[in-house]
N, C-alpha and C. Protein backbone atom coordinates (compact mmCIF):
# COMPACT_ATOMS: atom_id res chain seq x y z
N UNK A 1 17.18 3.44 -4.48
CA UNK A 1 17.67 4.10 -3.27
C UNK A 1 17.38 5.59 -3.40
N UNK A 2 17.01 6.13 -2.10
CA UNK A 2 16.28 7.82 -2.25
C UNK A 2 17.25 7.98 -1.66
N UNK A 3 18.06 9.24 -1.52
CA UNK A 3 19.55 9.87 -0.89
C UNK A 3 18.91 11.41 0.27
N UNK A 4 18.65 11.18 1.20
CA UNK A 4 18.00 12.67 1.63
C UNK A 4 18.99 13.03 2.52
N UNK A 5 19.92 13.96 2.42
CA UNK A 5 20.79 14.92 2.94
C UNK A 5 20.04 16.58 3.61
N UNK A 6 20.20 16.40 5.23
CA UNK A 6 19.53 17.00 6.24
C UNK A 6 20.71 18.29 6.52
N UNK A 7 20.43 19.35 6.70
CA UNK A 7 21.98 20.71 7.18
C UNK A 7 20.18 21.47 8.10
N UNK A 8 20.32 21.07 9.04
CA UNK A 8 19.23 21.69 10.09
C UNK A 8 19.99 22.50 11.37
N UNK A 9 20.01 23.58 11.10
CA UNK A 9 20.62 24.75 12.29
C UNK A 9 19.84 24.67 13.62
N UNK A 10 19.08 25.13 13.51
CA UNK A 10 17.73 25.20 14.77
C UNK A 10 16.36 24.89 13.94
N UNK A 11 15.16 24.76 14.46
CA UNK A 11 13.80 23.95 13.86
C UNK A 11 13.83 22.61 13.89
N UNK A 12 12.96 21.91 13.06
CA UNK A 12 12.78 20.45 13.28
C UNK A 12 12.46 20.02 11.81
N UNK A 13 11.96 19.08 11.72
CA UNK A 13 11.74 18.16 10.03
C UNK A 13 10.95 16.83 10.34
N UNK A 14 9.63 16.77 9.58
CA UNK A 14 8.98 15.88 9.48
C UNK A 14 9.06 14.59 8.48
N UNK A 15 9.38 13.81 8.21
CA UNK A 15 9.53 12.96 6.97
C UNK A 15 8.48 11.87 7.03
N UNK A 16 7.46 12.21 6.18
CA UNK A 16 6.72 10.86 5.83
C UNK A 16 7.02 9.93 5.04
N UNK A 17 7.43 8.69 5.19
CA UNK A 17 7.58 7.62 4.27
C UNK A 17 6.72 6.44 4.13
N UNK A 18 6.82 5.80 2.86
CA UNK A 18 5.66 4.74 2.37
C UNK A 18 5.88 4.08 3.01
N UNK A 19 4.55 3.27 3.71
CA UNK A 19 4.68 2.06 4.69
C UNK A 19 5.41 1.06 4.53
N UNK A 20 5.88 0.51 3.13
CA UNK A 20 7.02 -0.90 3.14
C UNK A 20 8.09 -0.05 2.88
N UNK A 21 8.68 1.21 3.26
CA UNK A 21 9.91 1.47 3.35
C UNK A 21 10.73 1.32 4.31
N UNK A 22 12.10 0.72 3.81
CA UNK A 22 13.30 0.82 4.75
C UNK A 22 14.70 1.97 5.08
N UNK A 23 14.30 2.62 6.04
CA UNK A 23 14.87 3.46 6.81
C UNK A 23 16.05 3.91 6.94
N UNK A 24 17.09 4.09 6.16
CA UNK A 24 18.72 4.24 6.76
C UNK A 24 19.51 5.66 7.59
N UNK A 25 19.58 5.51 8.74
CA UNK A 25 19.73 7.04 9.27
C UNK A 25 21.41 6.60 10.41
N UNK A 26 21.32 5.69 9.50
CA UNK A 26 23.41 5.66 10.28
C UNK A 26 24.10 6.69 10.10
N UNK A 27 23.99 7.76 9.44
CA UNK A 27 24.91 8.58 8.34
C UNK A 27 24.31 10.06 9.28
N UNK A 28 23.52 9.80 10.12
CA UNK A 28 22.69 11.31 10.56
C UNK A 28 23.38 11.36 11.91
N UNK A 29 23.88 12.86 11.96
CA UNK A 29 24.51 13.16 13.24
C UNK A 29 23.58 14.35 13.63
N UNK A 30 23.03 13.89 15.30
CA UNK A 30 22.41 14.59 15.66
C UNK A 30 23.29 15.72 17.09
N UNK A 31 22.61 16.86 17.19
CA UNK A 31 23.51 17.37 17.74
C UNK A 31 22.98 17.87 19.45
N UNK A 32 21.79 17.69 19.66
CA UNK A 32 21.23 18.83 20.73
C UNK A 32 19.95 17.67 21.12
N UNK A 33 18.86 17.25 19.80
CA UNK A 33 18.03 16.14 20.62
C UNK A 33 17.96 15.13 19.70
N UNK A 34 17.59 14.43 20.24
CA UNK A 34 17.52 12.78 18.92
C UNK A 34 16.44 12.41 18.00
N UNK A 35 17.07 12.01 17.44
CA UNK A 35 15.85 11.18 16.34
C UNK A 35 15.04 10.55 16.80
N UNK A 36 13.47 10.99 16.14
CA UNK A 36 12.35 10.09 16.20
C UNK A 36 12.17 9.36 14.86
N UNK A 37 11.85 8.17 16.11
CA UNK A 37 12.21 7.34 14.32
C UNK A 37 11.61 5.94 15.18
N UNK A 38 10.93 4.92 14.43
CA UNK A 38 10.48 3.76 15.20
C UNK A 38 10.56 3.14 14.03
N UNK A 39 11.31 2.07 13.42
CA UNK A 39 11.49 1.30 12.32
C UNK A 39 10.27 0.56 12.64
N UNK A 40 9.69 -0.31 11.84
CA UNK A 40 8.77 -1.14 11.64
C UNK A 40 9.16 -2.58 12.03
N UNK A 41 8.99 -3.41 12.65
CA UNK A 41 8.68 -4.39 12.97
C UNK A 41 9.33 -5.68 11.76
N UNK A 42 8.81 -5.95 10.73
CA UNK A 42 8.53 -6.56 9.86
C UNK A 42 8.52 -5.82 8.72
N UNK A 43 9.58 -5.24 8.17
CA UNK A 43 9.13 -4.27 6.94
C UNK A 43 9.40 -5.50 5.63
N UNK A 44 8.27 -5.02 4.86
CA UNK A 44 7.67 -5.59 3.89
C UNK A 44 8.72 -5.74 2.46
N UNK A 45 9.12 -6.76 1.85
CA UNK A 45 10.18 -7.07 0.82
C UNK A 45 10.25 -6.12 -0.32
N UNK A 46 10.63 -5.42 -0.52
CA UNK A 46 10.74 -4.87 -2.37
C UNK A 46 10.42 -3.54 -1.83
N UNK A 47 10.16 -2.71 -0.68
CA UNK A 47 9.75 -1.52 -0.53
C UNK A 47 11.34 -0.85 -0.96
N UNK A 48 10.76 0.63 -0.96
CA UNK A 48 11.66 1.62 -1.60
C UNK A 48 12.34 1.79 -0.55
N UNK A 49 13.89 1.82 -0.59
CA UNK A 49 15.24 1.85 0.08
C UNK A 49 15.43 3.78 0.66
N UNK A 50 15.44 4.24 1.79
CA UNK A 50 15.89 5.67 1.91
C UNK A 50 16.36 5.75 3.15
N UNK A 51 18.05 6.76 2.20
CA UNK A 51 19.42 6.84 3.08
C UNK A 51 18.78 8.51 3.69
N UNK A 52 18.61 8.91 5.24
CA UNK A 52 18.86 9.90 5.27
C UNK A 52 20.24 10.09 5.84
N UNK A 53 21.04 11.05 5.40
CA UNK A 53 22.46 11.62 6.12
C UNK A 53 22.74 13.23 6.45
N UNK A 54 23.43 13.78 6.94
CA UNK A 54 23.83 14.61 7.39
C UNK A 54 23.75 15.58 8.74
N UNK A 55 23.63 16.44 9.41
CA UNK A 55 24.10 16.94 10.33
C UNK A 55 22.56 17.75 11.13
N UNK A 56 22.51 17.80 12.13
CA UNK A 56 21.09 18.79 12.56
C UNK A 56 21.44 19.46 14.20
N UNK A 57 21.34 20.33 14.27
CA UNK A 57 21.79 21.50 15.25
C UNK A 57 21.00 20.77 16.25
N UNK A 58 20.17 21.84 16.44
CA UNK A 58 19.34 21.66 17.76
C UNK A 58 17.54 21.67 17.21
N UNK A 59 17.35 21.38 16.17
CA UNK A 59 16.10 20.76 15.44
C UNK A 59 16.13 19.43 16.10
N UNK A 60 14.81 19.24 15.70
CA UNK A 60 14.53 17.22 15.97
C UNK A 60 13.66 16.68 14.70
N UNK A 61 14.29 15.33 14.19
CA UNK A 61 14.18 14.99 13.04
C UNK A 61 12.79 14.20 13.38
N UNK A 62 11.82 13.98 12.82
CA UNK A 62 10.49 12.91 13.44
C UNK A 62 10.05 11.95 11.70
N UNK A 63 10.44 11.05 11.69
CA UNK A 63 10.09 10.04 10.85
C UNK A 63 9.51 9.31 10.96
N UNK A 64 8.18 8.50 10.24
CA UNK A 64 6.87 7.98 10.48
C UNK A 64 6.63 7.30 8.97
N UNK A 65 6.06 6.20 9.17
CA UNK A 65 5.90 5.18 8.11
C UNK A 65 4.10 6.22 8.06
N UNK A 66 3.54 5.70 6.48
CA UNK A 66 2.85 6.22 6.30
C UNK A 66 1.49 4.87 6.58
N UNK A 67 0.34 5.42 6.78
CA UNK A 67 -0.78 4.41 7.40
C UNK A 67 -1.20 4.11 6.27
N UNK A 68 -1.60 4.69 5.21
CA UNK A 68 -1.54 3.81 4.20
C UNK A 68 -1.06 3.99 3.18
């Protein structure tokens, strides 16, 4: 499990993750615009587990499985 803890005032944040990863962003409170984020379809067994949590102003978070 990867633990990524977000404190975003104003700006934005890109996160690339490995293509069989699974996504956790229950824990993320957004404040001004929402998360980009498109889970995968079918994510792939045994991929690496990542929790993002915490708080983001008026930034926008954009998360993207990686192509390869």
């Amino acid at each position: 499990m990867v633990d990524i803890e977000l404190r975003l005032g104003t700006g934005g944040a890109k996160i690339t993750v490995p293509r069989d990863a699974i996504v956790d962003v229950e824990n993320l409170r957004t404040g001004w615009k929402d998360l980009l984020y498109k889970p995968q379809r079918r994510p792939r067994p045994g991929g690496p587990k990542i929790r993002i949590s915490g708080a983001m102003g008026y930034g926008r978070l954009r998360i993207r499985h990686a192509r390869r």
